[in-house]
PDB file of N, CA and C in Angstrom:
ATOM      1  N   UNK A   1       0.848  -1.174   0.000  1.00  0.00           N
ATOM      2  CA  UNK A   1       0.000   0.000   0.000  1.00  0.00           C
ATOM      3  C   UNK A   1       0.889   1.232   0.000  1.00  0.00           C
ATOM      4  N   UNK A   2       0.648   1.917  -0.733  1.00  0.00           N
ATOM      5  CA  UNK A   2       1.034   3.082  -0.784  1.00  0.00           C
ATOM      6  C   UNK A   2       0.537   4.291  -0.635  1.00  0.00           C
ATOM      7  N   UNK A   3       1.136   5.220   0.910  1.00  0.00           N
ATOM      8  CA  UNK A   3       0.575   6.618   1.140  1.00  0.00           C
ATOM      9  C   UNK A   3       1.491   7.487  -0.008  1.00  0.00           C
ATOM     10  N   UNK A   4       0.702   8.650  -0.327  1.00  0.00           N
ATOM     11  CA  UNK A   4       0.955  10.191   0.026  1.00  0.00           C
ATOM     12  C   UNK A   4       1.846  10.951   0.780  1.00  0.00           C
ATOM     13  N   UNK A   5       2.487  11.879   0.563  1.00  0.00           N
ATOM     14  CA  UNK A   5       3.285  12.056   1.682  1.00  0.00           C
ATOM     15  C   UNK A   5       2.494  13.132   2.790  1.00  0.00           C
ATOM     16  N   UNK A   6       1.654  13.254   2.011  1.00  0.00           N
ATOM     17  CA  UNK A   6       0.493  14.271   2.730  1.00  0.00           C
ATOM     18  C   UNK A   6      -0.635  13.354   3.431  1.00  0.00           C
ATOM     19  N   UNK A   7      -0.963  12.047   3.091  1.00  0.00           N
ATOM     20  CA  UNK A   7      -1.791  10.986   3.825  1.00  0.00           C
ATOM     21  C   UNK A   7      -0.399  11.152   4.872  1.00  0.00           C
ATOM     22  N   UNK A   8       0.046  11.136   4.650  1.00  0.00           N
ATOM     23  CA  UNK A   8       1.737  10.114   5.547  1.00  0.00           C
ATOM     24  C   UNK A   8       1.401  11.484   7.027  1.00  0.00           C
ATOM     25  N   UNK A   9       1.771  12.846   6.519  1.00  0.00           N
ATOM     26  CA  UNK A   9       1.850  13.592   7.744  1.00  0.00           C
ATOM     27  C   UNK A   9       0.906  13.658   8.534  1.00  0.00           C
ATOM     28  N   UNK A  10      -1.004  13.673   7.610  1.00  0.00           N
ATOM     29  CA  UNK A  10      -2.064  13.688   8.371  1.00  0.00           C
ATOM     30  C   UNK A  10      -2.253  12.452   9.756  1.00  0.00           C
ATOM     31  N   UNK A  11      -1.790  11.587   8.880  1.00  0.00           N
ATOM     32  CA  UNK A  11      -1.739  10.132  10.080  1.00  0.00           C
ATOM     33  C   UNK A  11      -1.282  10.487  10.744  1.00  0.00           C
ATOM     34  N   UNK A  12       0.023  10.507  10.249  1.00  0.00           N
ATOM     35  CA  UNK A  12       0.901  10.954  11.852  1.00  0.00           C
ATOM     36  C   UNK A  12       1.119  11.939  13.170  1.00  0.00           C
ATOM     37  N   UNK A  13       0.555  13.468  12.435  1.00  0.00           N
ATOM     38  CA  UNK A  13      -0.151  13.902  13.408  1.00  0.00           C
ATOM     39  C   UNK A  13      -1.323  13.903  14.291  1.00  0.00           C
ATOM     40  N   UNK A  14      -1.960  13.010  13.447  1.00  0.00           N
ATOM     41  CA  UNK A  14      -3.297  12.432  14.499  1.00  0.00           C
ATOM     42  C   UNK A  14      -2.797  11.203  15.506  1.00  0.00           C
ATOM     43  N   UNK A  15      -1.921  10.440  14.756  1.00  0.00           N
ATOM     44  CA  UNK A  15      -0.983   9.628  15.793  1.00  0.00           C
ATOM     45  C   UNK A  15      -0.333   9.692  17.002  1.00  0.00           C
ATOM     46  N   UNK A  16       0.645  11.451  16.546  1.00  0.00           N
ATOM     47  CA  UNK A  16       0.881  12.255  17.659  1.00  0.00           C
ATOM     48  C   UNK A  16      -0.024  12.609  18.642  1.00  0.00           C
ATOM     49  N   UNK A  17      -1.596  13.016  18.278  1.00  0.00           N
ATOM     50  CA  UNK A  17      -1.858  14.238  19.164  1.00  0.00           C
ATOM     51  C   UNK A  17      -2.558  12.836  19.997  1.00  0.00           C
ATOM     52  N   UNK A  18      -3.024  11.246  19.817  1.00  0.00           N
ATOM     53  CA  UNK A  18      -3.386  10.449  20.098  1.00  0.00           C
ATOM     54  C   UNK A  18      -2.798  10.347  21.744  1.00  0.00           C
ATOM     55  N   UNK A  19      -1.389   9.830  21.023  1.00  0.00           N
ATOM     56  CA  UNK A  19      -0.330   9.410  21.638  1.00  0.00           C
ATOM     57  C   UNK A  19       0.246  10.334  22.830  1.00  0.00           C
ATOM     58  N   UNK A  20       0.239  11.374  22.542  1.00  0.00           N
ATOM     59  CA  UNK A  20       0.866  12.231  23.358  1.00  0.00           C
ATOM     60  C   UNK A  20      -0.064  12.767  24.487  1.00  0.00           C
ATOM     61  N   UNK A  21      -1.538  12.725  24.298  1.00  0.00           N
ATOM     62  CA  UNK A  21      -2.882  12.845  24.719  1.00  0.00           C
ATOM     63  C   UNK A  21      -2.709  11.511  25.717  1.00  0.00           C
ATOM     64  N   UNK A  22      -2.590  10.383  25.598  1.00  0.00           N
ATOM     65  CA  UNK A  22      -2.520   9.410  25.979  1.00  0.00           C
ATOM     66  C   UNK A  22      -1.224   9.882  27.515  1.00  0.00           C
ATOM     67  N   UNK A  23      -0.083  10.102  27.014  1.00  0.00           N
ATOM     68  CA  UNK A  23       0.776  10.044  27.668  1.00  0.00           C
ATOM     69  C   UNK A  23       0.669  10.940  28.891  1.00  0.00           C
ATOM     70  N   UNK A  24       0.340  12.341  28.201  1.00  0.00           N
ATOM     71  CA  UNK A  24      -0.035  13.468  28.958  1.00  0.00           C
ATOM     72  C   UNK A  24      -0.774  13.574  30.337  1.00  0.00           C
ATOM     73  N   UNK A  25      -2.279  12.345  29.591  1.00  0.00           N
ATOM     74  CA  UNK A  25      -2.992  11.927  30.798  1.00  0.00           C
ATOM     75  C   UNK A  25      -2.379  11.148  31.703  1.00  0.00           C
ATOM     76  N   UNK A  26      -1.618  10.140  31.232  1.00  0.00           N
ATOM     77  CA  UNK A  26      -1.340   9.075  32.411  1.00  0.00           C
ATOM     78  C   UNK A  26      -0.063  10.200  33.059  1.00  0.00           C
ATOM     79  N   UNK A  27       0.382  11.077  33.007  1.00  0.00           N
ATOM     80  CA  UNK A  27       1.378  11.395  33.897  1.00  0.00           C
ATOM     81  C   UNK A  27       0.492  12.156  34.778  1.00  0.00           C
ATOM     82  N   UNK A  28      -0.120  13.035  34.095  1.00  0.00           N
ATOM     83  CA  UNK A  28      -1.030  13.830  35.136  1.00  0.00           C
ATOM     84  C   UNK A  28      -2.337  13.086  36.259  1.00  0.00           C
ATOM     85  N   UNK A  29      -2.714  11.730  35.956  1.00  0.00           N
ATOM     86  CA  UNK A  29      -2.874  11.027  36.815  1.00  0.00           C
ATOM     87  C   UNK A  29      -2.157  10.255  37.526  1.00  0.00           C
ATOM     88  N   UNK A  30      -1.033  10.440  37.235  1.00  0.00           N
ATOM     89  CA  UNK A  30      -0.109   9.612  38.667  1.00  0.00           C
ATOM     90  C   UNK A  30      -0.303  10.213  40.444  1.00  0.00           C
ATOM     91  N   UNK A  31      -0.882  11.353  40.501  1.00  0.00           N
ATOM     92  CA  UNK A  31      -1.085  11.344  41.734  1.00  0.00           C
ATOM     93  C   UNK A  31      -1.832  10.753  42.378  1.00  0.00           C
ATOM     94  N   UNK A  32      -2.973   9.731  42.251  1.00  0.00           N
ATOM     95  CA  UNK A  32      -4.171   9.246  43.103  1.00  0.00           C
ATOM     96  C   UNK A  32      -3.245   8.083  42.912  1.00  0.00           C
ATOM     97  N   UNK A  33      -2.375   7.299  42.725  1.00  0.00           N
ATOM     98  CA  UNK A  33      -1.971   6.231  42.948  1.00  0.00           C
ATOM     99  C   UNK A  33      -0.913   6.341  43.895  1.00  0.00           C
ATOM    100  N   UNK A  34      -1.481   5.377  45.237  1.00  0.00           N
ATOM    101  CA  UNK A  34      -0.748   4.899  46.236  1.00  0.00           C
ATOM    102  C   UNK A  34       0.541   4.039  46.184  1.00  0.00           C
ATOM    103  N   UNK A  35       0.208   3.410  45.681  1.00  0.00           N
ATOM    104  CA  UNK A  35       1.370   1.781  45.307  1.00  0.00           C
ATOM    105  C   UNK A  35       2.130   2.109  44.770  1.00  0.00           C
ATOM    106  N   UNK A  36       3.633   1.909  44.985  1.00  0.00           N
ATOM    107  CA  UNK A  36       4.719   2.453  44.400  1.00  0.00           C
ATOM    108  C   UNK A  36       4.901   1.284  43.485  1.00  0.00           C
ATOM    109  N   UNK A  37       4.550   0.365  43.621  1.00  0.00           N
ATOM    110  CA  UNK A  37       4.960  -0.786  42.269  1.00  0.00           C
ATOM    111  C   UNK A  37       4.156  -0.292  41.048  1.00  0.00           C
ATOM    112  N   UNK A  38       2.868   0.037  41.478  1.00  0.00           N
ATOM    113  CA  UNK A  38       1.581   0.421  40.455  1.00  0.00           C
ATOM    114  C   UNK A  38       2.224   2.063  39.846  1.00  0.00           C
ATOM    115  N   UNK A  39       2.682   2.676  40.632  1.00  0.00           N
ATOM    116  CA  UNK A  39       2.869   3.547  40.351  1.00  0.00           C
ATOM    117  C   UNK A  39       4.354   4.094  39.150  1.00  0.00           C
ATOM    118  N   UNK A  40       5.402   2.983  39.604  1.00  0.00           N
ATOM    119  CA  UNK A  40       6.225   2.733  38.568  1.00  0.00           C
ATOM    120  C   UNK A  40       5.867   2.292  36.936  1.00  0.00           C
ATOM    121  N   UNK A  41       5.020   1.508  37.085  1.00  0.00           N
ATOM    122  CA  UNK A  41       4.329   1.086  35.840  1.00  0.00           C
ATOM    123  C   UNK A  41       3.321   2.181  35.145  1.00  0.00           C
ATOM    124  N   UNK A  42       2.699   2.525  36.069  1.00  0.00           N
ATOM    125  CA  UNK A  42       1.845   4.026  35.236  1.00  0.00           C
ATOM    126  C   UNK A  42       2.514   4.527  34.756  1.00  0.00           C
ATOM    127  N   UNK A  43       4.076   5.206  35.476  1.00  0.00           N
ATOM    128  CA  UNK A  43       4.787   5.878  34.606  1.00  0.00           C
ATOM    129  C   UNK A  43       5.569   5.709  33.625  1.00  0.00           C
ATOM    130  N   UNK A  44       5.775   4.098  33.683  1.00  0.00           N
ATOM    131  CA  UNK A  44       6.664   3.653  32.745  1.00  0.00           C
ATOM    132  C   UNK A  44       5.624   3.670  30.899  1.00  0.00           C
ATOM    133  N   UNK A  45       4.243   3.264  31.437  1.00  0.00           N
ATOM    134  CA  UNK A  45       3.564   3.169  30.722  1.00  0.00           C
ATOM    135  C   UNK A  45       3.045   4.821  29.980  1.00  0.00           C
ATOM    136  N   UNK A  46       3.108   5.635  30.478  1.00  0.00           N
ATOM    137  CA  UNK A  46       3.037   7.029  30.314  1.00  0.00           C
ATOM    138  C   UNK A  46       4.102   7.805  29.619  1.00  0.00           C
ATOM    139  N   UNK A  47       5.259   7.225  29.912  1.00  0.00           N
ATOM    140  CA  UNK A  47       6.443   7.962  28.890  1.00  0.00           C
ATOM    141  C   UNK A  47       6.493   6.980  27.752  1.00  0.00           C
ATOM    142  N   UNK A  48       6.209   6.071  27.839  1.00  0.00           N
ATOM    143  CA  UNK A  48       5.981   5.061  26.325  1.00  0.00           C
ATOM    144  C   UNK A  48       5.444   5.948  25.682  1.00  0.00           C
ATOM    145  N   UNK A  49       3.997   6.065  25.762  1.00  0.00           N
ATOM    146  CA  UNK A  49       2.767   6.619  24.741  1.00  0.00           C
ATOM    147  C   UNK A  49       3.665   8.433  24.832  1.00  0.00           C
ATOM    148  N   UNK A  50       4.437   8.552  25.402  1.00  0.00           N
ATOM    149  CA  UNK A  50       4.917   9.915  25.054  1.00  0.00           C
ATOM    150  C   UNK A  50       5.897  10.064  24.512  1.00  0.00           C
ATOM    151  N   UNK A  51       6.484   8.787  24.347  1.00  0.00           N
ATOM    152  CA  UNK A  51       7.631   8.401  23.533  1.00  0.00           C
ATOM    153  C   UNK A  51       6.794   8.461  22.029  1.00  0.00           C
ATOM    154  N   UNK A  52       5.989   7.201  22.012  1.00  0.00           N
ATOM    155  CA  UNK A  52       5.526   6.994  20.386  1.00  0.00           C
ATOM    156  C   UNK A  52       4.539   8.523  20.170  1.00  0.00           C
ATOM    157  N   UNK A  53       4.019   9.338  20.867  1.00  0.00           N
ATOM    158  CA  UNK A  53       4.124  10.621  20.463  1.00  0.00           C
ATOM    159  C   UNK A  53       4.721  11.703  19.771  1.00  0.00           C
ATOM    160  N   UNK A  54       6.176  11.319  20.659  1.00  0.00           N
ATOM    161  CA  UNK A  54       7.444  11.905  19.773  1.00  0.00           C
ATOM    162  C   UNK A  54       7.409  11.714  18.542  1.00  0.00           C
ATOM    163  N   UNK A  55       7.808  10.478  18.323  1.00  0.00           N
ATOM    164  CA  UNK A  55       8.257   9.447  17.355  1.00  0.00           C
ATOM    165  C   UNK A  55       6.963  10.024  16.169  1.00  0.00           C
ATOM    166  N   UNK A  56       5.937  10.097  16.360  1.00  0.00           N
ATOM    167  CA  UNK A  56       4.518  10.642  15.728  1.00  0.00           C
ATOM    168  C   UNK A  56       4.766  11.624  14.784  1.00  0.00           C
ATOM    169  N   UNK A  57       5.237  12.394  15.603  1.00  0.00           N
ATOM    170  CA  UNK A  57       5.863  14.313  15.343  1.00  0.00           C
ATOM    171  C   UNK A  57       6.517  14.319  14.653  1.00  0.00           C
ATOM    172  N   UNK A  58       8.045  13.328  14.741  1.00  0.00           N
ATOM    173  CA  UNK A  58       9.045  13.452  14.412  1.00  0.00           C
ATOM    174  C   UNK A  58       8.504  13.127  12.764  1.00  0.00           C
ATOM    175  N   UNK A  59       7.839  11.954  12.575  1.00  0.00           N
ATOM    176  CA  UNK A  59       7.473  11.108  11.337  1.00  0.00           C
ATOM    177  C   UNK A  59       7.036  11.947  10.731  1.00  0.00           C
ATOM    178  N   UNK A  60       5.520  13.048  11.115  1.00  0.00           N
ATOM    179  CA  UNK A  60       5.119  13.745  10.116  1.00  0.00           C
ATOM    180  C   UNK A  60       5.723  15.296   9.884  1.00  0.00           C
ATOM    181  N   UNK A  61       6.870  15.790  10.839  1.00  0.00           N
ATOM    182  CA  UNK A  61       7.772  16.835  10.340  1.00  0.00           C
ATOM    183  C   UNK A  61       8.696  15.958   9.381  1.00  0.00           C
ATOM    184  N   UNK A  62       9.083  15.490   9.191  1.00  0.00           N
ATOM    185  CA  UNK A  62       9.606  14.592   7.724  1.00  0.00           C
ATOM    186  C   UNK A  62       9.101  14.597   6.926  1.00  0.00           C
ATOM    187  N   UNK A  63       8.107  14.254   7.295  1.00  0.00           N
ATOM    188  CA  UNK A  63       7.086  13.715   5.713  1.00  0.00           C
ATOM    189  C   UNK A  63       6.912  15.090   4.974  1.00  0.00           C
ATOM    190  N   UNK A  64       6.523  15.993   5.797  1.00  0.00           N
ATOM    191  CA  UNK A  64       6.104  17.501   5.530  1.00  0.00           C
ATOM    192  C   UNK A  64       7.020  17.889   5.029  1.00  0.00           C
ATOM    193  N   UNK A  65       8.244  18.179   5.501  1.00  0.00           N
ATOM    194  CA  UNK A  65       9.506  18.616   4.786  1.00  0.00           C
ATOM    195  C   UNK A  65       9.592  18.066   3.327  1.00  0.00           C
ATOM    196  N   UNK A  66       9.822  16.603   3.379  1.00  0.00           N
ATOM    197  CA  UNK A  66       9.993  15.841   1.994  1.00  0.00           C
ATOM    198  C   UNK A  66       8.808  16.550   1.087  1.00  0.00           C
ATOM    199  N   UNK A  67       7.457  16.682   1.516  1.00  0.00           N
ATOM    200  CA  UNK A  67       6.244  17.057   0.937  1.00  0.00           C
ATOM    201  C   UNK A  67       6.997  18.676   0.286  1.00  0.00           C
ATOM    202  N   UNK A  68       7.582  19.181   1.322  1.00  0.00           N
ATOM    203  CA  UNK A  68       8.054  20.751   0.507  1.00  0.00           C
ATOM    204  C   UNK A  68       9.041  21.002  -0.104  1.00  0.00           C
ATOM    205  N   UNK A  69       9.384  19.866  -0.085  1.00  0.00           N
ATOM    206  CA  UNK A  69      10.724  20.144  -1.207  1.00  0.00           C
ATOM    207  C   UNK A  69      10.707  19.082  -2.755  1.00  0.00           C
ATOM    208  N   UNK A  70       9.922  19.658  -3.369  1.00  0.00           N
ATOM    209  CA  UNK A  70      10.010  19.152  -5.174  1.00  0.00           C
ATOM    210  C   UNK A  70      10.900  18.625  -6.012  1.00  0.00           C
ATOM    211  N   UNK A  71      11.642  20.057  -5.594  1.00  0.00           N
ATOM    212  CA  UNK A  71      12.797  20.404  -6.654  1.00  0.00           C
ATOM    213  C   UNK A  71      13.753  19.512  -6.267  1.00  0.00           C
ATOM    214  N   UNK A  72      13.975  19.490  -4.808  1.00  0.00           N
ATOM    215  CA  UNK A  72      14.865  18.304  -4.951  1.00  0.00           C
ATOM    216  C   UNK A  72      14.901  16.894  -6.269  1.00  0.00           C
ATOM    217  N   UNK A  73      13.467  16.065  -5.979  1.00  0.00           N
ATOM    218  CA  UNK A  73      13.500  15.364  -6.520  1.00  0.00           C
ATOM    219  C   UNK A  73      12.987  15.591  -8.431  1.00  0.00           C
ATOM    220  N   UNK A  74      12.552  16.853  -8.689  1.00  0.00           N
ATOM    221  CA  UNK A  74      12.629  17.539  -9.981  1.00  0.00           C
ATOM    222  C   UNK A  74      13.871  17.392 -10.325  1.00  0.00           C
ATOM    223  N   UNK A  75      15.095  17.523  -9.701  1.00  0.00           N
ATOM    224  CA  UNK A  75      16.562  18.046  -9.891  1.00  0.00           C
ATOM    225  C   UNK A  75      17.150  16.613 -10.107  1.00  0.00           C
ATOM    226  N   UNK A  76      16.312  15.594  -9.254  1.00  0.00           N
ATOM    227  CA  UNK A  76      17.654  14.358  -9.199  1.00  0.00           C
ATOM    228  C   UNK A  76      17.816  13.532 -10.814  1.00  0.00           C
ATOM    229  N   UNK A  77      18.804  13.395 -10.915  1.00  0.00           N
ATOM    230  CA  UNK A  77      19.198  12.148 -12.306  1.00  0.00           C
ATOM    231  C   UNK A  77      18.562  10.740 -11.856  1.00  0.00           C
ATOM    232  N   UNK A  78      18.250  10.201 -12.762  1.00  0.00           N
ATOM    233  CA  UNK A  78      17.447   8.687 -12.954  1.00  0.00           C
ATOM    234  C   UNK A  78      18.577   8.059 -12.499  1.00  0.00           C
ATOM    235  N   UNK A  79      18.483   7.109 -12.037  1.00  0.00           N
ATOM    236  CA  UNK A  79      19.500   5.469 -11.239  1.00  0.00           C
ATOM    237  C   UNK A  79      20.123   5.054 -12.814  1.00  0.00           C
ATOM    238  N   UNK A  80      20.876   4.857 -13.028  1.00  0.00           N
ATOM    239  CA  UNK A  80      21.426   3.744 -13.821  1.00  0.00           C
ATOM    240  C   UNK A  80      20.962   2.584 -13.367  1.00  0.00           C
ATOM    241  N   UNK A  81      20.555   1.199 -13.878  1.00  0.00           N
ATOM    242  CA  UNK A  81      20.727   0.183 -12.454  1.00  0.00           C
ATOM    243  C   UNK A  81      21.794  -0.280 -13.217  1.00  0.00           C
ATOM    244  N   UNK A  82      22.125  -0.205 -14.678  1.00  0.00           N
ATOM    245  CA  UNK A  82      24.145  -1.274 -14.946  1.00  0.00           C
ATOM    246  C   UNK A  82      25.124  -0.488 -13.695  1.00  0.00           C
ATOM    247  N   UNK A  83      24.723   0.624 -13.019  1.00  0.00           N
ATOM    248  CA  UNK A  83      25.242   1.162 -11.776  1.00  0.00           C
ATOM    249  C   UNK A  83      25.374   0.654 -10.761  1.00  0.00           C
ATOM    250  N   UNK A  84      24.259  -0.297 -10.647  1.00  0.00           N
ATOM    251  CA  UNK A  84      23.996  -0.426  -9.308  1.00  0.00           C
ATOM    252  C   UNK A  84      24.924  -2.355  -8.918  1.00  0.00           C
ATOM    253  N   UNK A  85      24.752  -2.590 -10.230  1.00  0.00           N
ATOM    254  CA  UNK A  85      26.014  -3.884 -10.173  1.00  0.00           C
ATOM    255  C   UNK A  85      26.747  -3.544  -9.800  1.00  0.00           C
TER     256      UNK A  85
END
């Protein structure tokens, strides 16, 4: 299957704002938890989803960039593939 690079950023910022929404909450609910075992895991589980948040962001500022730059690939020369032997 093949995206768009503009399908590519929309995903991924909805991925982000998912993810990071996700993460956001579980840190800001770590205070009503007593249990320090329970409570290690909330947070461990909370910088994950704020991790793949990142990771979200990071994907569709790429994509976006690649999306704004044309000319680059207007500019590039075709592969040889007797080159690529």
């Amino acid at each position: 299957m093949k995206l768009s690079l503009h399908a590519t950023t929309i995903g991924a910022a909805i991925f982000a704002v998912l993810c990071l929404g996700a993460g956001i909450s579980g840190l800001l609910s770590l205070d009503g938890i007593e249990d320090a075992a329970q409570m290690a895991d909330a947070r461990g589980f909370a910088w994950f989803w704020t991790f793949l948040g990142i990771i979200g962001v990071l994907v569709a500022l790429l994509s976006s960039w690649l999306a704004r730059s044309p000319e680059r690939s207007a500019n590039a020369k075709p592969v040889d593939e007797s080159e690529l032997t």
